[in-house]
Each structure stands twice: as structure tokens, then as C-alpha cells.
C-alpha atoms as a PDB file:
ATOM      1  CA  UNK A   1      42.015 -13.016 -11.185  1.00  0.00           C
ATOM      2  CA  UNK A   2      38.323 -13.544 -13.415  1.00  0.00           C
ATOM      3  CA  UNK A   3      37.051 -10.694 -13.874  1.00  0.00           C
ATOM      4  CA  UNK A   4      33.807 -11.681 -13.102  1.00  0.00           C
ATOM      5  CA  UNK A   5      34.867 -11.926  -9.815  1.00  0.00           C
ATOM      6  CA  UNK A   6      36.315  -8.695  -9.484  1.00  0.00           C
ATOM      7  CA  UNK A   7      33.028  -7.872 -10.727  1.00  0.00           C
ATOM      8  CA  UNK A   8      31.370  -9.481  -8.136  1.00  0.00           C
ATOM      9  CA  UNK A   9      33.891  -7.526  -5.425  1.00  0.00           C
ATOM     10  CA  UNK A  10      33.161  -4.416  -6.868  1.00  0.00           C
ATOM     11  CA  UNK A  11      30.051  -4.258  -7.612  1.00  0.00           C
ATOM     12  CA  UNK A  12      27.267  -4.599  -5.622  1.00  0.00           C
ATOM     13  CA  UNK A  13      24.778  -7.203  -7.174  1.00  0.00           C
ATOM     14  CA  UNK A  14      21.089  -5.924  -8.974  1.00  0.00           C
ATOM     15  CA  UNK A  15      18.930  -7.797  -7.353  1.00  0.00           C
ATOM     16  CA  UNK A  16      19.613  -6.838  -3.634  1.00  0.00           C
ATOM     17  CA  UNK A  17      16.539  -4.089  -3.839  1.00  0.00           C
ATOM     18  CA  UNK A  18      14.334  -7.083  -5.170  1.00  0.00           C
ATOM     19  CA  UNK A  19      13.894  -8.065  -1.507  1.00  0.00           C
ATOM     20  CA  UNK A  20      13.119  -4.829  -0.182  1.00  0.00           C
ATOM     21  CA  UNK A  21      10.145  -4.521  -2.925  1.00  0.00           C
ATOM     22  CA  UNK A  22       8.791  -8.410  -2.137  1.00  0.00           C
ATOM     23  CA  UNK A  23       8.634  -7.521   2.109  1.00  0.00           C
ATOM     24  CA  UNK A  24       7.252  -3.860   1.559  1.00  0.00           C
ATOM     25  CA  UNK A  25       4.549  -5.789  -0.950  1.00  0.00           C
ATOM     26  CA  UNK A  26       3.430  -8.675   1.887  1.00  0.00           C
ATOM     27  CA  UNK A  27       3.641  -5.788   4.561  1.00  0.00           C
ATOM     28  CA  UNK A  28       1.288  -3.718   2.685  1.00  0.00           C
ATOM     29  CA  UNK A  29      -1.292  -6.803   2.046  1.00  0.00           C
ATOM     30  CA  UNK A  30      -0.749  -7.782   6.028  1.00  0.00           C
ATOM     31  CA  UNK A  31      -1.836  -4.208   6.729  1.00  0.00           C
ATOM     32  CA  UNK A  32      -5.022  -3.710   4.305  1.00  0.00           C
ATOM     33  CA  UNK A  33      -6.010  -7.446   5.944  1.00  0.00           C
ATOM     34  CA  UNK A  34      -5.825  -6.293   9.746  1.00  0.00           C
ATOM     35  CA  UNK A  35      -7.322  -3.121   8.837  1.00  0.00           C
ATOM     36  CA  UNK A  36     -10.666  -4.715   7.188  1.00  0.00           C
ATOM     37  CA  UNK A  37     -10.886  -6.444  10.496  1.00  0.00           C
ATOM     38  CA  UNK A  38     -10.696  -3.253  12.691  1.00  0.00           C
ATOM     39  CA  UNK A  39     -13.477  -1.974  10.013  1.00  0.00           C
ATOM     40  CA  UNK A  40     -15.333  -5.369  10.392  1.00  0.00           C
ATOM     41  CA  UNK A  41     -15.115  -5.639  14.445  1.00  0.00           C
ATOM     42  CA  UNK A  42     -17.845  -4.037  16.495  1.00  0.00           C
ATOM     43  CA  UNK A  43     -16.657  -4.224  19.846  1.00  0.00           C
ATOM     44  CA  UNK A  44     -13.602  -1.767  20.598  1.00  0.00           C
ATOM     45  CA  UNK A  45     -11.737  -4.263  22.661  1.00  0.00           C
ATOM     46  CA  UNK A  46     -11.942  -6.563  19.807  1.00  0.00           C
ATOM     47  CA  UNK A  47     -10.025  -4.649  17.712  1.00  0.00           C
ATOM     48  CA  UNK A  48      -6.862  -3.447  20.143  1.00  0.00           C
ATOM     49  CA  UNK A  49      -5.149  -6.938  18.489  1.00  0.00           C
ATOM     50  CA  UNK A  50      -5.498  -5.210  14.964  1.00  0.00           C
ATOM     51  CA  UNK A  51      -4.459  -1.646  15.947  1.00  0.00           C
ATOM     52  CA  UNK A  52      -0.966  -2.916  17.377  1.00  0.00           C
ATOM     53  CA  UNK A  53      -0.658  -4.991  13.717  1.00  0.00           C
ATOM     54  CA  UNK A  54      -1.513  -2.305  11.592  1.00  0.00           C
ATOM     55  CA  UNK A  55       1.284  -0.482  13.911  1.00  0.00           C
ATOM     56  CA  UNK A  56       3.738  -2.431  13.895  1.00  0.00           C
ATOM     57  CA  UNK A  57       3.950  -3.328  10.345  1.00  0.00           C
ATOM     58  CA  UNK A  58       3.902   0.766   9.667  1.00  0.00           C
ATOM     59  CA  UNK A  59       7.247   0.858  11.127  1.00  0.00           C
ATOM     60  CA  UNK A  60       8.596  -2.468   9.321  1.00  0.00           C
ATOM     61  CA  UNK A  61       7.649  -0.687   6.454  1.00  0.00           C
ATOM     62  CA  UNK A  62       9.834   2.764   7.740  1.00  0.00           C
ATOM     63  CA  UNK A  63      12.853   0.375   8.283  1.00  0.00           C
ATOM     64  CA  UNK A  64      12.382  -0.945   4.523  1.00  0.00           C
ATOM     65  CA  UNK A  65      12.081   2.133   3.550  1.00  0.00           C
ATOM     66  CA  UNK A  66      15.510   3.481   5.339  1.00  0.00           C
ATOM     67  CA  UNK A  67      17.397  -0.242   4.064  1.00  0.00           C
ATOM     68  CA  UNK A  68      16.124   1.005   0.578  1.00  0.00           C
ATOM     69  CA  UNK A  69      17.805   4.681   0.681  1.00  0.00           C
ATOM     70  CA  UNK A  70      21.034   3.473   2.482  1.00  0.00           C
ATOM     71  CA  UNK A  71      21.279   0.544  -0.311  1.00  0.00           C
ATOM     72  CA  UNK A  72      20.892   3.188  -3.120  1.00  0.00           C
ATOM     73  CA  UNK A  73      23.250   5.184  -1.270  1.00  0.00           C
ATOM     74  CA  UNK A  74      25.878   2.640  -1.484  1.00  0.00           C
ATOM     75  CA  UNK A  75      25.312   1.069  -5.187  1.00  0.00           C
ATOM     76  CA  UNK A  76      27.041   1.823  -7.928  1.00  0.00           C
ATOM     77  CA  UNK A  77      24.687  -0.292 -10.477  1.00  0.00           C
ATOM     78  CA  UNK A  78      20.507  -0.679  -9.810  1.00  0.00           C
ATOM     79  CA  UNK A  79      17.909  -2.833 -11.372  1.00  0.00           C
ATOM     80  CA  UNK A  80      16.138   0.309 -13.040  1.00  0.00           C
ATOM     81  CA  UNK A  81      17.020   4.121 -12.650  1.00  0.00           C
ATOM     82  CA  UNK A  82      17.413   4.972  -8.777  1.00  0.00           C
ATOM     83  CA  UNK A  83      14.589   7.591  -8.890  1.00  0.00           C
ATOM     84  CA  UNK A  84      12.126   4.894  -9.547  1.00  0.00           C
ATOM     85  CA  UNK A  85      13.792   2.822  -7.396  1.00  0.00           C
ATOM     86  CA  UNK A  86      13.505   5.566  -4.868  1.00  0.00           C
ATOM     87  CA  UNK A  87       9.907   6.545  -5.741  1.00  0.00           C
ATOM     88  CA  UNK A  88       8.500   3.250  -5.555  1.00  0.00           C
ATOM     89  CA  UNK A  89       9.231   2.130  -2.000  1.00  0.00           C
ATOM     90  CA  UNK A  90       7.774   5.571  -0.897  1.00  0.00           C
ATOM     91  CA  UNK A  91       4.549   5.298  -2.841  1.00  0.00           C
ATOM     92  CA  UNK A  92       4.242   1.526  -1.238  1.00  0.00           C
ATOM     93  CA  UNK A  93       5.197   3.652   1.932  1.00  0.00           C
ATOM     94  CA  UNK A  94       2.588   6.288   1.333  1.00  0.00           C
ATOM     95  CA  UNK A  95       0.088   2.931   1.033  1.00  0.00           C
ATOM     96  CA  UNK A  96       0.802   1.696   4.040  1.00  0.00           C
ATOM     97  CA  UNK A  97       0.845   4.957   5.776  1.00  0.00           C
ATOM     98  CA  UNK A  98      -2.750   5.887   4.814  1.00  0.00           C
ATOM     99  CA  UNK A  99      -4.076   2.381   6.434  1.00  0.00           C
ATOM    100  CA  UNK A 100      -2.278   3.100   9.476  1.00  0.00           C
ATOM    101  CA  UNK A 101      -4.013   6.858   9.519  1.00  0.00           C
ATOM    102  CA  UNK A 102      -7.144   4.815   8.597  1.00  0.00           C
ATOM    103  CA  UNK A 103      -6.430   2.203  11.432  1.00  0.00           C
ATOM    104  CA  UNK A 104      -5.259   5.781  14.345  1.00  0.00           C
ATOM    105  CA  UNK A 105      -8.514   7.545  13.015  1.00  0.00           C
ATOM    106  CA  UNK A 106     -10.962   4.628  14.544  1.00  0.00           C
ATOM    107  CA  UNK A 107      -8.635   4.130  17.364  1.00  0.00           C
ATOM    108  CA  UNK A 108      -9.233   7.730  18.470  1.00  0.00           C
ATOM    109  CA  UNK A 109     -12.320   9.000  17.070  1.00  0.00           C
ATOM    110  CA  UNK A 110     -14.254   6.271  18.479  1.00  0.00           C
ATOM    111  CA  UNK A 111     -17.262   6.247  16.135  1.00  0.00           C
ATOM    112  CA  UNK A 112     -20.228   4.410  18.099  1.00  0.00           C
ATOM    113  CA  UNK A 113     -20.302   2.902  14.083  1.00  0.00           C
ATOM    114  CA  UNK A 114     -19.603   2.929  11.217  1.00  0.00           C
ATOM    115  CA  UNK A 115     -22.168   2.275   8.534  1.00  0.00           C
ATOM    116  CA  UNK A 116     -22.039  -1.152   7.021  1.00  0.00           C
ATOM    117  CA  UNK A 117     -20.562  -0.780   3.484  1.00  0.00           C
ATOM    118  CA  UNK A 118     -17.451   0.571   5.178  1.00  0.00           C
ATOM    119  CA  UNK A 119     -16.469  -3.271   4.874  1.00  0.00           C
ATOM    120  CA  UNK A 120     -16.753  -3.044   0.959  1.00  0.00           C
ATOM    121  CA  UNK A 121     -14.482  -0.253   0.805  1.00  0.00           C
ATOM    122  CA  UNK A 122     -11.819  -2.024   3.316  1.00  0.00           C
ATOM    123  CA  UNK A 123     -12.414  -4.932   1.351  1.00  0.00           C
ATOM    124  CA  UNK A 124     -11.832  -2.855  -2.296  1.00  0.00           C
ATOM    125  CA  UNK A 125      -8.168  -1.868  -0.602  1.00  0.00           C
ATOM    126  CA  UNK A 126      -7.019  -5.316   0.425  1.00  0.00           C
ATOM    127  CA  UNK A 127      -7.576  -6.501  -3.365  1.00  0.00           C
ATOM    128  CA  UNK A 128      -5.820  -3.773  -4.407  1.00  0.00           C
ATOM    129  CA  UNK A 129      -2.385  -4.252  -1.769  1.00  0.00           C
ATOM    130  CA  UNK A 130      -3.235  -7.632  -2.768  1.00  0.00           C
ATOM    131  CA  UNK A 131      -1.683  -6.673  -6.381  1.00  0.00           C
ATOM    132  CA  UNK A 132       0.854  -4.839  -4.795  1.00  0.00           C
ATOM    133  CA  UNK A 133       2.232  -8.219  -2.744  1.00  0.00           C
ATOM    134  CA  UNK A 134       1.387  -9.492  -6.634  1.00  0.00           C
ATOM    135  CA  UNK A 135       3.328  -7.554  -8.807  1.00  0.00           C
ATOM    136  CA  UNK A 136       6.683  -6.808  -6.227  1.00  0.00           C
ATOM    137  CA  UNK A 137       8.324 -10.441  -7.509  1.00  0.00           C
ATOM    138  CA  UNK A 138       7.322  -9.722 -10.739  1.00  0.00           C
ATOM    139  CA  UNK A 139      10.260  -6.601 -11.169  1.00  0.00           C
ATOM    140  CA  UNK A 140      12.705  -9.548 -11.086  1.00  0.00           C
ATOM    141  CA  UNK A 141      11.506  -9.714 -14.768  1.00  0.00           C
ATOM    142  CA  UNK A 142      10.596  -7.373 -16.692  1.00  0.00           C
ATOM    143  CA  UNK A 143      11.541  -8.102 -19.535  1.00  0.00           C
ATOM    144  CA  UNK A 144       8.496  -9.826 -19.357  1.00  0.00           C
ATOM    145  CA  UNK A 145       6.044  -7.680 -18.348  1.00  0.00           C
ATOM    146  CA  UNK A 146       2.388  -8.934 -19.303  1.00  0.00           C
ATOM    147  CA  UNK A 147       1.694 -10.107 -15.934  1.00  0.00           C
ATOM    148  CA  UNK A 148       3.019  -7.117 -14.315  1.00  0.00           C
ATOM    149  CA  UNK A 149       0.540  -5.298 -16.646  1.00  0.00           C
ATOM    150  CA  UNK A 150      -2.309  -6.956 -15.401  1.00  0.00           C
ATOM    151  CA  UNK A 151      -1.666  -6.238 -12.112  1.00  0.00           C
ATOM    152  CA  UNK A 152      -1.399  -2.416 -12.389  1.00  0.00           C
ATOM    153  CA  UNK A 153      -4.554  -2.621 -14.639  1.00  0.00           C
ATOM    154  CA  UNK A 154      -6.230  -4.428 -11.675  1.00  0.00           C
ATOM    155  CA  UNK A 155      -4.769  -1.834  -9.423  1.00  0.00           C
ATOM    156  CA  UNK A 156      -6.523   0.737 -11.189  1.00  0.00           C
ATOM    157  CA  UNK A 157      -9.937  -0.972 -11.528  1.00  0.00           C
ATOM    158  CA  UNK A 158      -9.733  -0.952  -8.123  1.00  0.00           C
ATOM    159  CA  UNK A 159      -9.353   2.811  -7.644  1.00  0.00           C
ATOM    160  CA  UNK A 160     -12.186   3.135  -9.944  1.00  0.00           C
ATOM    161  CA  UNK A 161     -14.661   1.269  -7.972  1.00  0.00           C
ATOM    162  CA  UNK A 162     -13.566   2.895  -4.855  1.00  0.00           C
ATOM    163  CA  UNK A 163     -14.343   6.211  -6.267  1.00  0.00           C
ATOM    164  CA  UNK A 164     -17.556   4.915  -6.913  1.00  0.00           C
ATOM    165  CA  UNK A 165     -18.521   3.365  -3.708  1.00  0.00           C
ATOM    166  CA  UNK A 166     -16.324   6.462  -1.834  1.00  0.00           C
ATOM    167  CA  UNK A 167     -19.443   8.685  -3.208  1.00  0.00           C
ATOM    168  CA  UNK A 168     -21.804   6.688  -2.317  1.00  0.00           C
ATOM    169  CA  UNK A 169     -21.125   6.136   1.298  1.00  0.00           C
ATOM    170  CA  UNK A 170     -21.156   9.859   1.617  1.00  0.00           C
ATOM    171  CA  UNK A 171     -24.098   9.921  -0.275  1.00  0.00           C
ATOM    172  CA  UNK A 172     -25.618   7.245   2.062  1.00  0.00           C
ATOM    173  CA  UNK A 173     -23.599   9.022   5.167  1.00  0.00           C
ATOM    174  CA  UNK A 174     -25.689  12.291   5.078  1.00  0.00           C
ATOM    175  CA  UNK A 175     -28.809  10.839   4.485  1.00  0.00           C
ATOM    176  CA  UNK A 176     -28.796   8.701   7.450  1.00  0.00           C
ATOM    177  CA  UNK A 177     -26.261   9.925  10.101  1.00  0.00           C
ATOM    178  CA  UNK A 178     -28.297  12.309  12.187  1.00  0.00           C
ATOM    179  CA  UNK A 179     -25.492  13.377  15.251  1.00  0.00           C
ATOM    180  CA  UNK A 180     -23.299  15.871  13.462  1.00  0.00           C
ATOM    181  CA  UNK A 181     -20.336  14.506  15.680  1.00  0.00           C
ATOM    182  CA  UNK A 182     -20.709  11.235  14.458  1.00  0.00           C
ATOM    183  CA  UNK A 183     -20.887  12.037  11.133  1.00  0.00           C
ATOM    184  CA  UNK A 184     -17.908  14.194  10.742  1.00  0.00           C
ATOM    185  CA  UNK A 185     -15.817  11.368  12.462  1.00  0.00           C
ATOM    186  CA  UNK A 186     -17.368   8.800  10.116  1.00  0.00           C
ATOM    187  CA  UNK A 187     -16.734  11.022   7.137  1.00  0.00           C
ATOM    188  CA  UNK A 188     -12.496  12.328   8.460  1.00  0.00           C
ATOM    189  CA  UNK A 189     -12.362   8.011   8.041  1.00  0.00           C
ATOM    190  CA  UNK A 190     -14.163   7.109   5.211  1.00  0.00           C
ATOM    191  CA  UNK A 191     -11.696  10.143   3.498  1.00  0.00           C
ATOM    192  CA  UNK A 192      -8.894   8.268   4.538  1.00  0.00           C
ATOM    193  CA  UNK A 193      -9.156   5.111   3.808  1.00  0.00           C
ATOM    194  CA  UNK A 194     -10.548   6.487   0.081  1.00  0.00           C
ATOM    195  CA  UNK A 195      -7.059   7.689   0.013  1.00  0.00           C
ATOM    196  CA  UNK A 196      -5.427   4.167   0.403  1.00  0.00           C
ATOM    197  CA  UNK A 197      -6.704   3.195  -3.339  1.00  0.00           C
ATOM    198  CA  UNK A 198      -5.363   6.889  -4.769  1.00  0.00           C
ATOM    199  CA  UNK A 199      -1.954   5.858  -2.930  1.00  0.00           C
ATOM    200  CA  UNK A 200      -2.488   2.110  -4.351  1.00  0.00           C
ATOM    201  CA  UNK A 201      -3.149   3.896  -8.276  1.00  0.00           C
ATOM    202  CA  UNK A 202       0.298   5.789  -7.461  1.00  0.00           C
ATOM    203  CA  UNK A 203       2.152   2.492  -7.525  1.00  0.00           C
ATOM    204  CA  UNK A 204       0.419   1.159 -10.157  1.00  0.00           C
ATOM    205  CA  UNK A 205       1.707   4.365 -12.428  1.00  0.00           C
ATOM    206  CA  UNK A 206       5.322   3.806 -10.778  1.00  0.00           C
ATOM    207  CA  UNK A 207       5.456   0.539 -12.002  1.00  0.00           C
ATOM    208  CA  UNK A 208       4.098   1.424 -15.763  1.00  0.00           C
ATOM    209  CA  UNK A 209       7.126   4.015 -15.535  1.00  0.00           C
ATOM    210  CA  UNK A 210       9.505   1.270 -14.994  1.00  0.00           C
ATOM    211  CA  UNK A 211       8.029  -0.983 -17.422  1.00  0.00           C
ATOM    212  CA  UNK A 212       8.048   1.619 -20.211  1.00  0.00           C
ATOM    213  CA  UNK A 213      11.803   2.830 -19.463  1.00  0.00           C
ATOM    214  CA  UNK A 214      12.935  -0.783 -19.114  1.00  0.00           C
ATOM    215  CA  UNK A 215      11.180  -2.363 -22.419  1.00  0.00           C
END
């Protein structure tokens, strides 16, 4: 019998995780998507759609999350060392956890608004899960990693300009917010979904770990 075939038998093949990295990058993108338009609705009822999305791709991502584990439980070979492996679906997790907080926090706060430049900052974390859904099919090579570099350097531009905007939404929130109630709620949120680009920087430095140990 080949052995390459025995091979094939015995060991699992490399590129099974490749999958779970590609879904857990469009789910992340989906989620940053729905939850600009839960930012960008007015009306309440408008945005019940969006909250049920943001939801329900939060636990997609939980069940990616658990393939991941029981797959790295049951291989004896991996693309790249299994605590990457392992660290890099939960950072993606921890992305895609955050939006869903972000997404639970208007659902129950109920702010009678949120000021208007809340849209920039949802918009600053879809580019950024944007080069998450990016960069996921790039892991298939990295050998050749240039474009892969781009996207974590992307990744962390955008972390910069949220810091930058983060302060001055606060800024702008305690100059003009004059209900204490509203502002707190308004400010719990705009924390949050800050925390989405930290989260989205965290997979960016995941991947340059890879990259390094693999080059």
C-alpha cells in the first residue's frame, strides 16, 4: 500500500482548520455590517431585524469556535502551532463577542439617541472585520505573506483612528448630553463598541505571530 495513502488514513489533512478561519472571518464582517445598521436606525422597531442577526451569528461563531477545539483535539499535524491555532479563533471570537455586547447594550439601554458620529465609529469597525474576512484565506499561504501584512497593518490603522474618534465622542458626549441617564448609557456603548477595534488589533498581532514563526 502507497504510503501516501496511509498518510492520508492516518493523518488528518492541514488544511481542515482553513475553513473554520474563512466562516469565523465572513461571520465577523456580517456582524460589524448589521451592527452599523442598529447604530444607523432611529426607530427601535427598525432595528429588532438587526438585533436577531447580530445574535444569531454570535452563536455561529460559538459553534466555530467548539468545531475548532474538537478538531485540534483530534489532529495529530496543524497548519501552524495549535496555540495560535487556538488563540486565533478566540480573538476573532472575542471580536464578534464585543459587537454582540455592542448590539445587547442598545437593545436594553434604550438610549432616546445616540449622537451622530456614533456611525463613524460603527463604520471604523466594519473596515476593520472587513480585514479580518480579508486576511482568513490568506493563512492558506503564508509563505507568502505581503498581503497578509497589509491587512494587519490596515487592522491597526484602524484601531488608531478609533482611539482617536473614541476620545472625541466623549469629548463631544459631555459637552452636549445634558440628562445624566442618557449619558451614562450613551457612554457604557460608545465603551463597547471602542473595544471591538482593541479586539480587532488582537487578531491583527495573532496573525503577525504566525507569520513570524512560520517565515
Amino acid at each position: 500500500m502507497p504510503k501516501g495513502f496511509l498518510r492520508k488514513i492516518l493523518l488528518p489533512r492541514e488544511d481542515k482548520f482553513y475553513p473554520f478561519f474563512e466562516e469565523m472571518g465572513e461571520l465577523t464582517a456580517s456582524a460589524s455590517i448589521a451592527l452599523k445598521k442598529i447604530i444607523e436606525d432611529p426607530e427601535e422597531a427598525d432595528r429588532l431585524d438587526s438585533y436577531g442577526q447580530v445574535k444569531e451569528l454570535e452563536h455561529k461563531a460559538d459553534n466555530v469556535v467548539h468545531k475548532v477545539i474538537d478538531t485540534l483535539d483530534s489532529s495529530f499535524i496543524t497548519p501552524f502551532d495549535r496555540e495560535d491555532i487556538q488563540r486565533l479563533i478566540s480573538k476573532m471570537d472575542d471580536v464578534i463577542d464585543l459587537i454582540n455586547s455592542t448590539s445587547q447594550q442598545v437593545k436594553l439601554y434604550r438610549p432616546e439617541k445616540l449622537i451622530p458620529r456614533f456611525s463613524e465609529l460603527a463604520g471604523i469597525v466594519v473596515t476593520g472585520c472587513e480585514q479580518i474576512r480579508i486576511s482568513a484565506p490568506m493563512l492558506r499561504t503564508l509563505k507568502k505573506p505581503e498581503q497578509l501584512q497589509v491587512a494587519c497593518q490596515k487592522m491597526n490603522e484602524v484601531e488608531n483612528l478609533a482611539d482617536d474618534v473614541y476620545h472625541q465622542l466623549i469629548s463631544e458626549l459631555f459637552d452636549t448630553e445634558t440628562n445624566p441617564i442618557e449619558l451614562v448609557k450613551n457612554k457604557e456603548i460608545l465603551e463597547t463598541l471602542e473595544l471591538v477595534t482593541d479586539a480587532i488589533e488582537d487578531v491583527s498581532d495573532v496573525l503577525k505571530t504566525i507569520m513570524i514563526k512560520t517565515a
